[in-house]
N, C-alpha and C. Protein backbone atom coordinates (compact mmCIF):
# COMPACT_ATOMS: atom_id res chain seq x y z
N UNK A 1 66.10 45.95 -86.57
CA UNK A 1 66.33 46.55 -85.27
C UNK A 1 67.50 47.52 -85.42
N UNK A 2 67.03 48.81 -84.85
CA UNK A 2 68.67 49.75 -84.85
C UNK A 2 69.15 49.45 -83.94
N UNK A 3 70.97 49.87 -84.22
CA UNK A 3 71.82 49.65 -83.27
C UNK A 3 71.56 50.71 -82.06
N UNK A 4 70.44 51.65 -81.82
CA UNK A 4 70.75 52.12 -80.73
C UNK A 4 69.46 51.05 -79.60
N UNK A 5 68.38 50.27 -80.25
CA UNK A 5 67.79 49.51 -79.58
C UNK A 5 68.36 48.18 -79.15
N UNK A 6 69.49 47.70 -80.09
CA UNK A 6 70.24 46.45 -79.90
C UNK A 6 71.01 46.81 -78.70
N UNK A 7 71.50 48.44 -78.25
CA UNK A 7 72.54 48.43 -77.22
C UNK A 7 71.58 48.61 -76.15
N UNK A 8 70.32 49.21 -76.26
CA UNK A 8 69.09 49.20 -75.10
C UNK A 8 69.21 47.72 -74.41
N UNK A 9 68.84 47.15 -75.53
CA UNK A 9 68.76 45.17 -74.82
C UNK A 9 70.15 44.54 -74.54
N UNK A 10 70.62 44.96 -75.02
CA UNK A 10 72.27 44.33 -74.26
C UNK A 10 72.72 44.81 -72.84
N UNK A 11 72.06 46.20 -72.87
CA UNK A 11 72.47 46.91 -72.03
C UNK A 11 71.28 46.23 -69.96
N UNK A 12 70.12 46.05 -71.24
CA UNK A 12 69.38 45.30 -70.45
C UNK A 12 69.29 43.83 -69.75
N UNK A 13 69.98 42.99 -70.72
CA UNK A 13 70.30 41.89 -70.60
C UNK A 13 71.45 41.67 -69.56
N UNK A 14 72.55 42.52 -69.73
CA UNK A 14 73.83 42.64 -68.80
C UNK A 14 73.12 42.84 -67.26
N UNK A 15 72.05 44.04 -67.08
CA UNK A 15 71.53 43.71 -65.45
C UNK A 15 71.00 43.11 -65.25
N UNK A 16 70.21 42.27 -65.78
CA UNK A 16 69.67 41.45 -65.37
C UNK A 16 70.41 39.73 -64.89
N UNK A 17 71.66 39.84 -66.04
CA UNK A 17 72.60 39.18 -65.58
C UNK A 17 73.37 39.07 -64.39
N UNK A 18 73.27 40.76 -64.55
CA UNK A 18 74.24 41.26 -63.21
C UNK A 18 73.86 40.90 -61.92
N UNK A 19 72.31 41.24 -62.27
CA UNK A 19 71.55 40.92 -60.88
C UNK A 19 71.25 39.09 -60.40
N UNK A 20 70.73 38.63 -61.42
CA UNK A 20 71.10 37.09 -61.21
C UNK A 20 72.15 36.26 -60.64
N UNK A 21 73.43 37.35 -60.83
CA UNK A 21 74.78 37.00 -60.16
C UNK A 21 74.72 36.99 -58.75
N UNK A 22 74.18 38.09 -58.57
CA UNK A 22 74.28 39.09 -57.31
C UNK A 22 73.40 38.31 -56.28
N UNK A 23 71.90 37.60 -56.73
CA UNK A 23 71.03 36.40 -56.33
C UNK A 23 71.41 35.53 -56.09
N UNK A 24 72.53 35.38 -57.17
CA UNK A 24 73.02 33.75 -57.06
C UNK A 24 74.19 33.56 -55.73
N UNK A 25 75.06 34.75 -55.62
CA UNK A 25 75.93 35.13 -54.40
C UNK A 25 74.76 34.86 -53.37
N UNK A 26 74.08 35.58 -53.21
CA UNK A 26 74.13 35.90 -51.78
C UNK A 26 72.83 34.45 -51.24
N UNK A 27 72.20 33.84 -52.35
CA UNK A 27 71.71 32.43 -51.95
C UNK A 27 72.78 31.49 -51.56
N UNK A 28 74.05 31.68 -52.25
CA UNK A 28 75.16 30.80 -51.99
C UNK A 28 75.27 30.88 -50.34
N UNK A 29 75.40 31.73 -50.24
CA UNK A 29 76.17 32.82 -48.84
C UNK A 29 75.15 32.35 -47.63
N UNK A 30 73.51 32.15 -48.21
CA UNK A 30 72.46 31.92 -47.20
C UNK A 30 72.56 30.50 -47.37
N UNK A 31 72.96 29.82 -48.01
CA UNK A 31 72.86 27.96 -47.95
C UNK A 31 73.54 27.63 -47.33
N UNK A 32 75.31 28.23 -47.48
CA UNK A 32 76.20 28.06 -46.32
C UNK A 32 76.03 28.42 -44.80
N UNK A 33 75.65 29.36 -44.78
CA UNK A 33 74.90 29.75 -43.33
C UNK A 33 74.13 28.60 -43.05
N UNK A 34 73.13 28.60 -43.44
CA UNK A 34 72.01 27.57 -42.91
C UNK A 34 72.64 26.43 -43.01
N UNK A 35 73.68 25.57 -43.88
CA UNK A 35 74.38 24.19 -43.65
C UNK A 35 74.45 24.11 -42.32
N UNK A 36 75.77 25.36 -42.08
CA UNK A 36 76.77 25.45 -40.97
C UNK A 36 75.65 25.21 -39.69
N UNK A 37 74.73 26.58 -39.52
CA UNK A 37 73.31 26.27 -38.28
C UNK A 37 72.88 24.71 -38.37
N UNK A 38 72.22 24.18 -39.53
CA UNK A 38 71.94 22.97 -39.17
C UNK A 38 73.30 21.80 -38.63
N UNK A 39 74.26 21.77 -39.19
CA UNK A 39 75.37 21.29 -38.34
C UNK A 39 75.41 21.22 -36.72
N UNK A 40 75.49 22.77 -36.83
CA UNK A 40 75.82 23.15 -35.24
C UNK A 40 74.52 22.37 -34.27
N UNK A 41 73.20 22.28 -34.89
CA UNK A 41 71.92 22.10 -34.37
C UNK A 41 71.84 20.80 -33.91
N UNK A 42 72.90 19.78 -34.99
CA UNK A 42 72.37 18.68 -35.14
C UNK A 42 73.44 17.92 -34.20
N UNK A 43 74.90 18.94 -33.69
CA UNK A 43 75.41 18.12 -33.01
C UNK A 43 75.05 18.63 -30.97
N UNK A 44 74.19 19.54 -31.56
CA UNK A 44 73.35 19.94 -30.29
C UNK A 44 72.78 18.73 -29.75
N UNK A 45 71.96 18.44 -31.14
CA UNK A 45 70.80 17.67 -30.42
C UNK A 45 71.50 16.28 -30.11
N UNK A 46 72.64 15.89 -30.90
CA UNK A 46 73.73 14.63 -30.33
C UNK A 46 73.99 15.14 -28.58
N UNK A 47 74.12 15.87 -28.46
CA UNK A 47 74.45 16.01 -26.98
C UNK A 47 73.74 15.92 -26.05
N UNK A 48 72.80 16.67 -26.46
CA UNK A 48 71.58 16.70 -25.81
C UNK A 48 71.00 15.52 -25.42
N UNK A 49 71.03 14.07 -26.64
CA UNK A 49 70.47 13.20 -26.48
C UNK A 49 71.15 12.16 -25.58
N UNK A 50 72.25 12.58 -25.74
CA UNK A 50 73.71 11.52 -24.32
C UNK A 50 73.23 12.15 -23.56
N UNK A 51 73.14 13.06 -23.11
CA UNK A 51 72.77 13.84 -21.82
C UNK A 51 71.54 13.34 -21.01
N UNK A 52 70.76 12.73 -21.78
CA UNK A 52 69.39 13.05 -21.78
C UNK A 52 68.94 11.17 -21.49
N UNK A 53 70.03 10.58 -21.99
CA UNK A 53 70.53 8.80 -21.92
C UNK A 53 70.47 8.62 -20.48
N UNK A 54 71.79 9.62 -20.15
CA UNK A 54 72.66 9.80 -18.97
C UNK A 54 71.87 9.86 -17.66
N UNK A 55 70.82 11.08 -18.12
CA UNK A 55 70.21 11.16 -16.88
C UNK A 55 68.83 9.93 -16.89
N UNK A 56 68.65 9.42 -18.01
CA UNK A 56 67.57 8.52 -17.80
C UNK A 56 68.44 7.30 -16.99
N UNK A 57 69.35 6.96 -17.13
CA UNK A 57 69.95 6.19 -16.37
C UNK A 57 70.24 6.05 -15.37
N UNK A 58 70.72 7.43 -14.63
CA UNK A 58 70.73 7.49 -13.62
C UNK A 58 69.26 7.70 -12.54
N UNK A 59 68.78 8.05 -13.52
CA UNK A 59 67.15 7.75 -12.75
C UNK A 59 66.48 6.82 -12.48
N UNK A 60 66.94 5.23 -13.55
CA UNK A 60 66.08 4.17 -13.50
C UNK A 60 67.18 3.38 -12.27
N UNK A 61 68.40 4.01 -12.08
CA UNK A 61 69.13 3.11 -11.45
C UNK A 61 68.89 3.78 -9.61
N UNK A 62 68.25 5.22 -9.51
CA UNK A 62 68.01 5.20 -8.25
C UNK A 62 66.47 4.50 -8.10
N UNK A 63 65.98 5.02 -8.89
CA UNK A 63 64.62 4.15 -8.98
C UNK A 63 64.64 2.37 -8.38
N UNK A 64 65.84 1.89 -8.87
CA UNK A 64 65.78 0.61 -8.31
C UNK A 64 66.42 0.39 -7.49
N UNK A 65 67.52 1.48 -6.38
CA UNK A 65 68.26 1.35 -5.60
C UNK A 65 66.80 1.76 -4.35
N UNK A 66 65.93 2.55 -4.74
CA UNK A 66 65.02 2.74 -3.86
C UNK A 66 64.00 1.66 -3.92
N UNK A 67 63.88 0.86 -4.80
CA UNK A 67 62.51 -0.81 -4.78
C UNK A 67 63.99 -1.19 -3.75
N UNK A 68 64.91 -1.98 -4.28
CA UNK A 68 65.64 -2.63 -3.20
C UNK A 68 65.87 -2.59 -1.82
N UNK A 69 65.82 -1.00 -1.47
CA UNK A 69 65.53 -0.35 -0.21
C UNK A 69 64.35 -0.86 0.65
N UNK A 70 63.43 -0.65 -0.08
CA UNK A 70 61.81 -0.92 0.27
C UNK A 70 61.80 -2.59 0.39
N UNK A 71 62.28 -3.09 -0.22
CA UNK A 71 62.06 -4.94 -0.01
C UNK A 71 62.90 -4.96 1.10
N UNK A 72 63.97 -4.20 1.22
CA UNK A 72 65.20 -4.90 2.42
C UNK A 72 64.22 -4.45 3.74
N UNK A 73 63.78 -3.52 3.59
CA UNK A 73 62.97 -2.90 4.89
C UNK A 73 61.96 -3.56 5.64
């Protein structure tokens, strides 16, 4: 192999490196994103689901403030 084809493939090898870097950044960059969203999502849906407790509770408890109503009547 001549040295001007050995510096072709080095030269080739380096972008492709380069670019693998450059892949490897910005997948980093999109995993952290998407962690952080699923985080944020997941303490959504924690809230959501107290919320969601909250009002079932307060529904089963007028629900039976209204049977008690109806028997006292």
């Amino acid at each position: 192999m001549s040295q001007p084809d050995a510096n072709k493939q080095i030269k080739a090898l380096a972008e492709r490196v380069d670019r693998l870097i450059e892949v490897t950044r910005r997948l980093q960059d999109e995993n952290r994103s998407l962690r952080q969203s699923q985080e944020q999502l997941t303490s959504e849906r924690s809230q959501l689901m107290t919320k969601n407790e909250l009002a079932r509770s307060r529904v089963e408890a007028m629900i039976n403030r209204l049977k008690s109503l109806e028997q006292n009547a």
